[in-house]
N, C-alpha and C. Protein backbone atom coordinates (compact mmCIF):
# COMPACT_ATOMS: atom_id res chain seq x y z
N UNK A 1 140.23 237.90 65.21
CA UNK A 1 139.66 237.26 64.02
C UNK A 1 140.75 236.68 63.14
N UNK A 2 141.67 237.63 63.04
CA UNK A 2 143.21 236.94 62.35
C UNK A 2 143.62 235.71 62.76
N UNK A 3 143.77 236.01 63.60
CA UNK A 3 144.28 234.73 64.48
C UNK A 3 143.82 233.32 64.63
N UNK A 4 142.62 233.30 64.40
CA UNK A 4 141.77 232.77 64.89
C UNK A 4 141.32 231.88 63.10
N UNK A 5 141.31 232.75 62.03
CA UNK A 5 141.52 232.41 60.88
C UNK A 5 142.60 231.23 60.17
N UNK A 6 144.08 231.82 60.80
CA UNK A 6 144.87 231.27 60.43
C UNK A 6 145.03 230.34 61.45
N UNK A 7 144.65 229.95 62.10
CA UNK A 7 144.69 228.72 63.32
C UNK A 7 143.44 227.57 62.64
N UNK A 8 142.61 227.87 61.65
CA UNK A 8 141.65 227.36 61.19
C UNK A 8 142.15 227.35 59.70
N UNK A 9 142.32 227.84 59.23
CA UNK A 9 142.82 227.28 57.95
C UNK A 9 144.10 227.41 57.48
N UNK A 10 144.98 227.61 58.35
CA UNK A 10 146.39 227.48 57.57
C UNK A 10 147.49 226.13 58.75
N UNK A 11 146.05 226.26 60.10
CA UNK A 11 147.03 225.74 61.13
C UNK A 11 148.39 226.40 61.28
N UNK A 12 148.43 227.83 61.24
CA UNK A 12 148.95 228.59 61.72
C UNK A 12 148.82 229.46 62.69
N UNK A 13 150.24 229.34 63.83
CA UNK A 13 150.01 230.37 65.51
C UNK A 13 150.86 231.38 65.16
N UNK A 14 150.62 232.40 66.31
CA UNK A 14 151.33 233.78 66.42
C UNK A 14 152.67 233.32 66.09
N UNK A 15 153.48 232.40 67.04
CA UNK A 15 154.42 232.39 67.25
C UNK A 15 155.46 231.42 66.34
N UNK A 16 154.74 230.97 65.16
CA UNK A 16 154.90 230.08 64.00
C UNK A 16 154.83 228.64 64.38
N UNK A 17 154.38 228.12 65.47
CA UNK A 17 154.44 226.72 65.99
C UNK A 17 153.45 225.87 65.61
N UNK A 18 153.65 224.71 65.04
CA UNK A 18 152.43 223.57 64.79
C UNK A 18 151.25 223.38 65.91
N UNK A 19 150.19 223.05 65.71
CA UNK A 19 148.96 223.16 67.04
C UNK A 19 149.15 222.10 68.15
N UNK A 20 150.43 221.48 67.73
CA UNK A 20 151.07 219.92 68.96
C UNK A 20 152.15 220.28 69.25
N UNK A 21 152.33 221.39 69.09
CA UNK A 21 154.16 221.70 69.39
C UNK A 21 154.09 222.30 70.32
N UNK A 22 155.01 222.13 71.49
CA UNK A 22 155.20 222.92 73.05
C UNK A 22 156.42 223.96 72.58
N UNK A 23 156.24 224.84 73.38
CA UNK A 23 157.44 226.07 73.39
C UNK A 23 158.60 224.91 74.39
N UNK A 24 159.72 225.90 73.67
CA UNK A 24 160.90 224.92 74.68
C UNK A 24 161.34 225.49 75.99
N UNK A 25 161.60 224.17 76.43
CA UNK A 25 161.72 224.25 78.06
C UNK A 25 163.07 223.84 78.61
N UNK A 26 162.83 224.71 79.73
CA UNK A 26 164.16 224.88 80.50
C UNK A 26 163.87 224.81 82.07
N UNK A 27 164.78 224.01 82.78
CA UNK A 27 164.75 223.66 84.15
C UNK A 27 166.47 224.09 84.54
N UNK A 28 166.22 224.62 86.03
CA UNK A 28 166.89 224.52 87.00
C UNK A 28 166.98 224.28 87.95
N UNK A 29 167.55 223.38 88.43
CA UNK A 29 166.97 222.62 89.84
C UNK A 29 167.70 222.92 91.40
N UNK A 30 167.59 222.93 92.39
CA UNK A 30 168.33 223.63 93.88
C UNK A 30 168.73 224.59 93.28
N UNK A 31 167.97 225.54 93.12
CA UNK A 31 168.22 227.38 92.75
C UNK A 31 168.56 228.06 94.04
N UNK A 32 167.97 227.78 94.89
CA UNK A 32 168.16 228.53 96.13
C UNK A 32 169.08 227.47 97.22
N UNK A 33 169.95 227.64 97.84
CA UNK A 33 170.75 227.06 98.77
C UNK A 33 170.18 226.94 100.37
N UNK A 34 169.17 227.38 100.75
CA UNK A 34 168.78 227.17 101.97
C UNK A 34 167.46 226.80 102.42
N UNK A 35 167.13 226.22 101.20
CA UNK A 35 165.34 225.64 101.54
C UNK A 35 165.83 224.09 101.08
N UNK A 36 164.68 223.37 101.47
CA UNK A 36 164.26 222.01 101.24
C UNK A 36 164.51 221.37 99.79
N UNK A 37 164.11 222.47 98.93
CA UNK A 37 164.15 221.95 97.71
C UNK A 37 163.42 223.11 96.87
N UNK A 38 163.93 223.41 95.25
CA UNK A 38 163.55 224.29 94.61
C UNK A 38 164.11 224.46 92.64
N UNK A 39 162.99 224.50 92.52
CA UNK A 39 163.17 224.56 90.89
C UNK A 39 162.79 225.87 90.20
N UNK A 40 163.07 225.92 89.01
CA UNK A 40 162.40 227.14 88.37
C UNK A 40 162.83 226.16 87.06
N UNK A 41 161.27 226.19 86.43
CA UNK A 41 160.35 225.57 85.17
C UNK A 41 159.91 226.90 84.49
N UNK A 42 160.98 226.78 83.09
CA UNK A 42 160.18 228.01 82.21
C UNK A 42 160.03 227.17 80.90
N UNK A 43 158.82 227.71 80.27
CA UNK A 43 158.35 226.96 78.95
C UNK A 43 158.01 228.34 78.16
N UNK A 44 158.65 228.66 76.96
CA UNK A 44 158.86 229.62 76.28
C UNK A 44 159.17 230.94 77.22
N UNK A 45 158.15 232.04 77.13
CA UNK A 45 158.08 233.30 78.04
C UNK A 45 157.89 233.03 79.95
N UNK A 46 157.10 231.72 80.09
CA UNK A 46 156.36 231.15 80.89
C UNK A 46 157.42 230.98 81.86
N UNK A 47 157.33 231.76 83.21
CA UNK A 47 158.52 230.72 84.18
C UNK A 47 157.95 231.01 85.80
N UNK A 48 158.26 229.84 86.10
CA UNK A 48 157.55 229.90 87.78
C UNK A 48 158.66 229.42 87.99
N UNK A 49 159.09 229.96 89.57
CA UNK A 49 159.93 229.47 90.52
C UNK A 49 159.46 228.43 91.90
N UNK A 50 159.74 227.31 92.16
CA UNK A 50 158.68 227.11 93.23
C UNK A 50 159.70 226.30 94.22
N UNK A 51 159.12 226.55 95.64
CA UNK A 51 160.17 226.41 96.82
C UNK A 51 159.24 225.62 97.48
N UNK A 52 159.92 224.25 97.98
CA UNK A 52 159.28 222.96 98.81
C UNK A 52 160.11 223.49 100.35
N UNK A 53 159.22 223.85 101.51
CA UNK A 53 159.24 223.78 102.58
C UNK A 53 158.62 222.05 103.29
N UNK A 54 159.55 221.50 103.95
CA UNK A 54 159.16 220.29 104.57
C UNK A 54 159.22 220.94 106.20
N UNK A 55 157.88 220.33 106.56
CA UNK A 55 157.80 220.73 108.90
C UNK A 55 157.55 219.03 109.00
N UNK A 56 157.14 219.00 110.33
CA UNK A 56 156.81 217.77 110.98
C UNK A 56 155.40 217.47 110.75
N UNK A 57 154.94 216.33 111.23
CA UNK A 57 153.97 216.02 111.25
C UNK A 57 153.05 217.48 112.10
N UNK A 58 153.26 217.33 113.16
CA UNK A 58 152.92 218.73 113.96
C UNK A 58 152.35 219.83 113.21
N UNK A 59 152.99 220.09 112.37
CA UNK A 59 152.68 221.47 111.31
C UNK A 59 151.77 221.87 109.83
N UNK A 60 150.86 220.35 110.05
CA UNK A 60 149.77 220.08 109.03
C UNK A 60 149.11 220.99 109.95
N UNK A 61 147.99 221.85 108.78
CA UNK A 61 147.18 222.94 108.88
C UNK A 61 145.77 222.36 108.95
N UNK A 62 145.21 222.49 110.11
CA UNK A 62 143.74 221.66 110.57
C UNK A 62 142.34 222.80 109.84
N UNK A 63 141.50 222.58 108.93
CA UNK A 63 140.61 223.22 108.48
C UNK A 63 139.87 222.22 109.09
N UNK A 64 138.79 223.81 109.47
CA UNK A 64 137.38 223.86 110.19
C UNK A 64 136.27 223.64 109.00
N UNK A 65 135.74 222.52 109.36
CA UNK A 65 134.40 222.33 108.00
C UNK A 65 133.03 222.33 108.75
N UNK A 66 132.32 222.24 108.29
CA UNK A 66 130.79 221.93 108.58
C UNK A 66 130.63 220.69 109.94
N UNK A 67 131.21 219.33 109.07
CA UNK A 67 130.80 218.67 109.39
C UNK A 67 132.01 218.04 110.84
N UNK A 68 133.20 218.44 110.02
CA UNK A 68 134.68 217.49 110.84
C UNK A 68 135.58 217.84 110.83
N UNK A 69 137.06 218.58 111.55
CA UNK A 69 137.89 218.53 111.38
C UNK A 69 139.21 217.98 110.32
N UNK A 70 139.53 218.58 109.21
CA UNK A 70 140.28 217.81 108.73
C UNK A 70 141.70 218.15 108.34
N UNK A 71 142.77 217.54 108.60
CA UNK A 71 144.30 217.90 108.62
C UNK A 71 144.94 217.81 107.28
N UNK A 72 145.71 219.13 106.89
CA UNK A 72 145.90 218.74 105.44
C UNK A 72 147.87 219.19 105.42
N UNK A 73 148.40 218.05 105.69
CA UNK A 73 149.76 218.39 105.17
C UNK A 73 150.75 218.42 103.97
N UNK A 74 149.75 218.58 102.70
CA UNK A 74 150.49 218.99 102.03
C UNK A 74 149.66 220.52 101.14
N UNK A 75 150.37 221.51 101.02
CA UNK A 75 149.58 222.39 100.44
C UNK A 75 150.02 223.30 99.59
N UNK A 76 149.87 223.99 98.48
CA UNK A 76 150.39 224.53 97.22
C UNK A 76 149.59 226.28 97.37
N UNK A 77 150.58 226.68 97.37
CA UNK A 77 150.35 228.45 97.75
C UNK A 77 150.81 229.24 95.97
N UNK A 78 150.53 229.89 95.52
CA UNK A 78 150.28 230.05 93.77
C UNK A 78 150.49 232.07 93.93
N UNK A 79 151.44 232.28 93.47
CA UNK A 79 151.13 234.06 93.43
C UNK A 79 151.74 234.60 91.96
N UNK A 80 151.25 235.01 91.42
CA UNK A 80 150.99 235.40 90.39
C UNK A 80 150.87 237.28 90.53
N UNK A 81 152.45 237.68 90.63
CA UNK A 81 152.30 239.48 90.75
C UNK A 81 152.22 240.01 89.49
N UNK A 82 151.92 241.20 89.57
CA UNK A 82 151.41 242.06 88.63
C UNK A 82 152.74 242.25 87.11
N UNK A 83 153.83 242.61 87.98
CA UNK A 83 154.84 242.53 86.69
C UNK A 83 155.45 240.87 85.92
N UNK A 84 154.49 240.30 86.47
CA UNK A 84 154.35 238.89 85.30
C UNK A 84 154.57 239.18 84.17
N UNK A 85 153.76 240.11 84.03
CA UNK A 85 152.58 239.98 82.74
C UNK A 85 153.17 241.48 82.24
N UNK A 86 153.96 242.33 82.59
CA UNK A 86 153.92 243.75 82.66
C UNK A 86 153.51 244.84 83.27
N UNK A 87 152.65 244.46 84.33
CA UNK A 87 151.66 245.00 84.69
C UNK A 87 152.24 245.99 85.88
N UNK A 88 152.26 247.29 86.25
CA UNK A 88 152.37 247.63 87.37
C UNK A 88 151.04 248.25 87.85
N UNK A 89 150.69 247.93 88.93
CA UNK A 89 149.60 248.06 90.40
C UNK A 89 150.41 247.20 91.21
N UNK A 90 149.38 247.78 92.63
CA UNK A 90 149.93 247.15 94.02
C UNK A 90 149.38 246.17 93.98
N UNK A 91 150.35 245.26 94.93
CA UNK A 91 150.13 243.96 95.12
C UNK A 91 148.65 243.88 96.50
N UNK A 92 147.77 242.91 96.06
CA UNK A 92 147.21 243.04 97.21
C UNK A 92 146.93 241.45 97.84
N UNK A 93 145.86 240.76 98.45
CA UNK A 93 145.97 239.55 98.79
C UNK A 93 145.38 238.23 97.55
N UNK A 94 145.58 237.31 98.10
CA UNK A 94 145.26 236.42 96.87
C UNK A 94 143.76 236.73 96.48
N UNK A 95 143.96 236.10 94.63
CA UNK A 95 142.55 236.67 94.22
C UNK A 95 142.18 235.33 93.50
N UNK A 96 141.31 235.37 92.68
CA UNK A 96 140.22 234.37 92.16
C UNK A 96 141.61 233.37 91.62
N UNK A 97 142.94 234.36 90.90
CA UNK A 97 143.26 233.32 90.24
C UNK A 97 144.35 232.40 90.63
N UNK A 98 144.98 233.08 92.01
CA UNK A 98 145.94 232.64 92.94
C UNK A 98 145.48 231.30 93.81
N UNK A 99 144.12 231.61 94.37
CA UNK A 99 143.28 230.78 95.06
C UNK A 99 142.80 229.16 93.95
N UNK A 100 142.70 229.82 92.57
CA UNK A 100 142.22 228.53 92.23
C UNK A 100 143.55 227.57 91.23
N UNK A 101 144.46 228.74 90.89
CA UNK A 101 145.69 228.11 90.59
C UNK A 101 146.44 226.96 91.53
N UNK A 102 146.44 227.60 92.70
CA UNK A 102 147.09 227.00 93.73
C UNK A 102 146.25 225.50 94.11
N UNK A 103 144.70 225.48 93.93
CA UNK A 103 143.89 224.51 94.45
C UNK A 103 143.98 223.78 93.22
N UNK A 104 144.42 224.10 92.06
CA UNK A 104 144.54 223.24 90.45
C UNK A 104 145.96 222.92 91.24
N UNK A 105 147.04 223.03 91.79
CA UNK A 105 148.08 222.27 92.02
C UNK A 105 148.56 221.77 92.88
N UNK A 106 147.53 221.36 93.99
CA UNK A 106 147.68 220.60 94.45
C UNK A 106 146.48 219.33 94.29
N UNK A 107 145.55 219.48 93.76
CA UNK A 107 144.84 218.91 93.06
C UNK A 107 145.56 217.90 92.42
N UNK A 108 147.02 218.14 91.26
CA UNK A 108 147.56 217.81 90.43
C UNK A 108 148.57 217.03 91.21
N UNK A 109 149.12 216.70 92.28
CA UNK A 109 149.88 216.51 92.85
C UNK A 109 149.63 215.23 94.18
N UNK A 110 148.02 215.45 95.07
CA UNK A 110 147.80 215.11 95.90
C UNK A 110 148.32 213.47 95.45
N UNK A 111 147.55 212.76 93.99
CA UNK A 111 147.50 211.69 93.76
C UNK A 111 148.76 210.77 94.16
N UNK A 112 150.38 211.46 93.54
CA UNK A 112 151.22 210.97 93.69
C UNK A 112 152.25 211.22 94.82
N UNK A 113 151.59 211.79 95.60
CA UNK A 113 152.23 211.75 96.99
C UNK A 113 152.18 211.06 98.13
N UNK A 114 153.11 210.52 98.52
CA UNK A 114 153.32 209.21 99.40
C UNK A 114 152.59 209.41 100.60
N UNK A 115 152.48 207.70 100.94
CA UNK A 115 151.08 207.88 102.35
C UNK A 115 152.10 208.72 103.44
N UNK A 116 151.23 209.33 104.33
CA UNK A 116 151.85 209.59 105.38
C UNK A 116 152.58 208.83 106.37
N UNK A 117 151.98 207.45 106.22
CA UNK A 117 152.80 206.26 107.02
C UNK A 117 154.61 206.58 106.47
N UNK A 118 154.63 206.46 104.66
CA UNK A 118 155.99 206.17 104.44
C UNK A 118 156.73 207.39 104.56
N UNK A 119 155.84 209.03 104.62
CA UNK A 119 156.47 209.83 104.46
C UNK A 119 155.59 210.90 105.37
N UNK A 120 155.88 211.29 106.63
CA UNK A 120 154.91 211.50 107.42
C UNK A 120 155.25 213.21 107.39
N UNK A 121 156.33 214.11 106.74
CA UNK A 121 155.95 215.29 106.70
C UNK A 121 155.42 216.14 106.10
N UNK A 122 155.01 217.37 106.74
CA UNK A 122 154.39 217.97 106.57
C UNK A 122 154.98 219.08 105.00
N UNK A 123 154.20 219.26 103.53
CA UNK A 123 154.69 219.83 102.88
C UNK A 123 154.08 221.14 102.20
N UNK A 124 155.28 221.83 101.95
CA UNK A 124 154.45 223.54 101.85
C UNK A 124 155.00 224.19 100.75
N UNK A 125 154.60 224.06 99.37
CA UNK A 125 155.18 224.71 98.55
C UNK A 125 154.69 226.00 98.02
N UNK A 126 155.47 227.03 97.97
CA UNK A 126 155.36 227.99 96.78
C UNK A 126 155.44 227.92 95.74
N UNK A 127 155.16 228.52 94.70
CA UNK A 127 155.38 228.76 93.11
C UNK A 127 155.14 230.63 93.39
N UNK A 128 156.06 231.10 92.60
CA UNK A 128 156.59 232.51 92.23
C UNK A 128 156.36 232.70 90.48
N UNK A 129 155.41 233.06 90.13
CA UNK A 129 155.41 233.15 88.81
C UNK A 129 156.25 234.59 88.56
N UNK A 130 157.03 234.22 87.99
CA UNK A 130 157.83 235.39 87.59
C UNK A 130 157.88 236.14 86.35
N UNK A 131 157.55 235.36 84.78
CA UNK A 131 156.58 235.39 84.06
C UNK A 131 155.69 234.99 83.51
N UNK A 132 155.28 235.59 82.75
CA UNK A 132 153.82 234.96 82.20
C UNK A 132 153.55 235.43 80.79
N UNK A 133 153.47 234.29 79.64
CA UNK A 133 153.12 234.25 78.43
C UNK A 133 151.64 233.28 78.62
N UNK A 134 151.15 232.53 79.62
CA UNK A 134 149.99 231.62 79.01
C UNK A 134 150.86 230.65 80.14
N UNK A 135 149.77 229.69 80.47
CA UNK A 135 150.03 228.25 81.15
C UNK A 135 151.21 228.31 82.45
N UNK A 136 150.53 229.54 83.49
CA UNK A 136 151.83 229.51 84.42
C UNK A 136 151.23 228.38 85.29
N UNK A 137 149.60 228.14 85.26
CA UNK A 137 149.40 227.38 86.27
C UNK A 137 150.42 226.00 86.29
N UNK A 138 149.84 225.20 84.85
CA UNK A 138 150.70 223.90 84.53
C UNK A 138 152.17 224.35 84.57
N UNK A 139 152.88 225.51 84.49
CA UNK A 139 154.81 225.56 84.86
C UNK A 139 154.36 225.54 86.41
N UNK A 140 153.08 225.95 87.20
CA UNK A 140 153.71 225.69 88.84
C UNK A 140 153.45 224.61 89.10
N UNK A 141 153.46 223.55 88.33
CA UNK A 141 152.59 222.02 88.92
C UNK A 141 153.86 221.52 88.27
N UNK A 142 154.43 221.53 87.06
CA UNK A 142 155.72 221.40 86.97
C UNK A 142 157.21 221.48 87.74
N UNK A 143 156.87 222.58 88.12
CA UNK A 143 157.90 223.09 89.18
C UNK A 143 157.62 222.60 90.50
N UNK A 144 156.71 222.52 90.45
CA UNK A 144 156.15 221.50 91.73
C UNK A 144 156.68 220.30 91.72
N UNK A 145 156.34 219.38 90.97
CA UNK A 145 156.86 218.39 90.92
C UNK A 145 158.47 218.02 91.15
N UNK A 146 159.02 219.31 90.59
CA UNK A 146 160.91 219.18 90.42
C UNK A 146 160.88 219.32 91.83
N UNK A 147 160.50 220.49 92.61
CA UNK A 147 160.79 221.02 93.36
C UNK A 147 160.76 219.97 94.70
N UNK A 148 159.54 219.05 94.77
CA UNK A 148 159.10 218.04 95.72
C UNK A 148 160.51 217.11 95.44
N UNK A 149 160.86 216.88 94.29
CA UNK A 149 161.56 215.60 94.40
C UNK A 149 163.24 216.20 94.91
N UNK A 150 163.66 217.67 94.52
CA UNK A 150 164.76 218.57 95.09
C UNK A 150 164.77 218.06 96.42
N UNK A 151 163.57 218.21 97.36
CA UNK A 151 163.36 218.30 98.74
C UNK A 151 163.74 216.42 98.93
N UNK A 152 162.98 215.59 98.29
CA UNK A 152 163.45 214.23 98.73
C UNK A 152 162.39 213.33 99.08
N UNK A 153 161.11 214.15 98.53
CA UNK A 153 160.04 213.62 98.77
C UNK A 153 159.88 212.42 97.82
N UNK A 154 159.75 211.15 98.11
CA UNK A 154 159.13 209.99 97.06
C UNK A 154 158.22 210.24 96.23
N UNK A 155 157.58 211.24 95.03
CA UNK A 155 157.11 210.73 94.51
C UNK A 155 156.60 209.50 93.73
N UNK A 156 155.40 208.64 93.54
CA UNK A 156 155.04 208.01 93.01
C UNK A 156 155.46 207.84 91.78
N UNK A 157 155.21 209.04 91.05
CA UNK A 157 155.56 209.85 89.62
C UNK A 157 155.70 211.02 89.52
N UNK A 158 156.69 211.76 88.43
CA UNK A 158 156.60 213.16 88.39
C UNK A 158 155.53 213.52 87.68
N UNK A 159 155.02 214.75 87.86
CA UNK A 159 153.64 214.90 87.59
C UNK A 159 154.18 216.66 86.08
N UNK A 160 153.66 216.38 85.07
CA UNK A 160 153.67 217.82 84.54
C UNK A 160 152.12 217.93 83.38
N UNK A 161 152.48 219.29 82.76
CA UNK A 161 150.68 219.50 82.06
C UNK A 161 151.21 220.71 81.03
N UNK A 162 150.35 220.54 80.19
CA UNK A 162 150.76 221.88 79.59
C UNK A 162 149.13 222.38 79.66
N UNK A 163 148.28 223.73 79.22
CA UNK A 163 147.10 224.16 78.86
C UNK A 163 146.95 224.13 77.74
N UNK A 164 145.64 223.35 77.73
CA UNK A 164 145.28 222.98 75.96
C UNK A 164 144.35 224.33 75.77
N UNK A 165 143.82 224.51 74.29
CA UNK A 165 142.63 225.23 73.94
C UNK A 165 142.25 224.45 72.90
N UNK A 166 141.39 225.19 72.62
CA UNK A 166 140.18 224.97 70.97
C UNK A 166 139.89 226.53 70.56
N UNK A 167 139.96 225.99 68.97
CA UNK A 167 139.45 227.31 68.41
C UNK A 167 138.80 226.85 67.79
N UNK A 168 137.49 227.30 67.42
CA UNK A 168 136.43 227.00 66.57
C UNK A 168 136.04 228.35 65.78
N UNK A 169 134.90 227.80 64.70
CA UNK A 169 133.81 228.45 63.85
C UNK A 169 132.32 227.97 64.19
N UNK A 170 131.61 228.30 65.43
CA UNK A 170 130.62 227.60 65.26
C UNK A 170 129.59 227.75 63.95
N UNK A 171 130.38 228.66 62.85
CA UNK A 171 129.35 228.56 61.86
C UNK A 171 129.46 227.75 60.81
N UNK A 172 130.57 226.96 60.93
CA UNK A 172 131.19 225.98 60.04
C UNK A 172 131.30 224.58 60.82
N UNK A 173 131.49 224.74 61.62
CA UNK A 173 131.64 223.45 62.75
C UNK A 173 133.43 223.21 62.84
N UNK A 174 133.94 224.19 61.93
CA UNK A 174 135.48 224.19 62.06
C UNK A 174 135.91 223.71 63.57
N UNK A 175 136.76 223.16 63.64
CA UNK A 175 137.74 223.42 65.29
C UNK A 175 139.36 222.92 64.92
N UNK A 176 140.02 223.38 65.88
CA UNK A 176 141.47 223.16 66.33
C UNK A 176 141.95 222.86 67.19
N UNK A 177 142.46 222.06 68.05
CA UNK A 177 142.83 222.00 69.27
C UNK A 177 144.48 222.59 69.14
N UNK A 178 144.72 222.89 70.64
CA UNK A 178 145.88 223.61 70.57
C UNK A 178 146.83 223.26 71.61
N UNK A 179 147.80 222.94 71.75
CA UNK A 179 148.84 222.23 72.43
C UNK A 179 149.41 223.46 73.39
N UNK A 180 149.80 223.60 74.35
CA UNK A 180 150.48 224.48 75.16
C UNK A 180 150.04 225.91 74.35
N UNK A 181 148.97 226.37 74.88
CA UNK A 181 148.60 227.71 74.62
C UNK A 181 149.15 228.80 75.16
N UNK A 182 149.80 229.75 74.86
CA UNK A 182 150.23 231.32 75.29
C UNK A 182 149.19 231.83 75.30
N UNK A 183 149.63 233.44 76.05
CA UNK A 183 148.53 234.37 76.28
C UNK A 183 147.77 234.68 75.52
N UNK A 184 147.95 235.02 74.18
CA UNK A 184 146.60 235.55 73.35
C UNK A 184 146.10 234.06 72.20
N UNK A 185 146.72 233.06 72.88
CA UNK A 185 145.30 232.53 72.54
C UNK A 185 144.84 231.90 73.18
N UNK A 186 144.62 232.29 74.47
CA UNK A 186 143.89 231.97 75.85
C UNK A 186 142.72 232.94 75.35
């Protein structure tokens, strides 16, 4: 309710930032020496690591549908472990938010990636969220992006996002929109 107060009438956040202001960001780019390509994108608390594997044409992953066969060589894998966030439990297989993180980034990505004619391999990235304050999805679509162009892939454009919110009063009709949201005011 605090929070939520002073985001409505003082346009004041936890973290003292204006409702258009991004936390600051930091890149490092070929972090790792023996892959394709690799970045780590942190925006305030927020940091994903993400590693571009390039195969051949050969090594696009064929999904079984209803109707048709269809070959998909480029694909975005999203894991999100428990001590992100603080958290200790066991790790177990991907869950609601790994599965739809990962399908939000390549989603985010498919657009500006070159035809297969000009660039015919096959691409496989990770993102490693390592922490997490709010918006790791948009740091792995970020890191994505660094990470593709590390490897040598043509992007079209680099692609990045931050997570917006709104805070409202529906009893006032108050609202706020909110620029790169952290965890508690997700």
């Amino acid at each position: 309710k605090h929070m939520r107060k002073n985001i409505l009438e003082k346009e004041t956040r936890l973290d003292g930032r204006k409702l258009n202001e991004i936390r600051p960001i930091s890149i490092e780019l070929d972090v790792l020496p023996r892959v394709h390509g690799s970045a780590i994108f942190q925006r305030g608390e927020t940091m994903a690591l993400t590693i571009t594997t390039l195969g051949g044409p050969g090594d696009a992953q064929v999904v079984d549908t209803m109707e048709r066969d269809v070959t998909k060589r480029y694909f975005h894998h999203y894991h999100f472990p428990p001590f992100a966030t603080g958290d200790i439990k066991p790790q177990r297989g991907p869950g609601r938010r790994e599965i739809g993180h990962g399908d939000l980034g390549e989603r985010a990505l498919i657009p500006v990636l070159p035809a297969k004619e000009d660039f015919p391999y096959t691409m496989w990235l990770v993102s490693e969220v390592t922490r997490c304050n709010g918006s790791s999805s948009m740091a792995s679509v970020c890191g994505s992006s660094l990470s593709l162009m590390c490897a040598g892939v043509p992007l079209k454009k680099p692609v990045a996002g931050i997570a917006m919110g709104l805070v409202s009063n529906p009893e006032t009709g108050d609202y706020k929109i909110l620029s790169d949201i952290q965890g508690m005011e997700d």
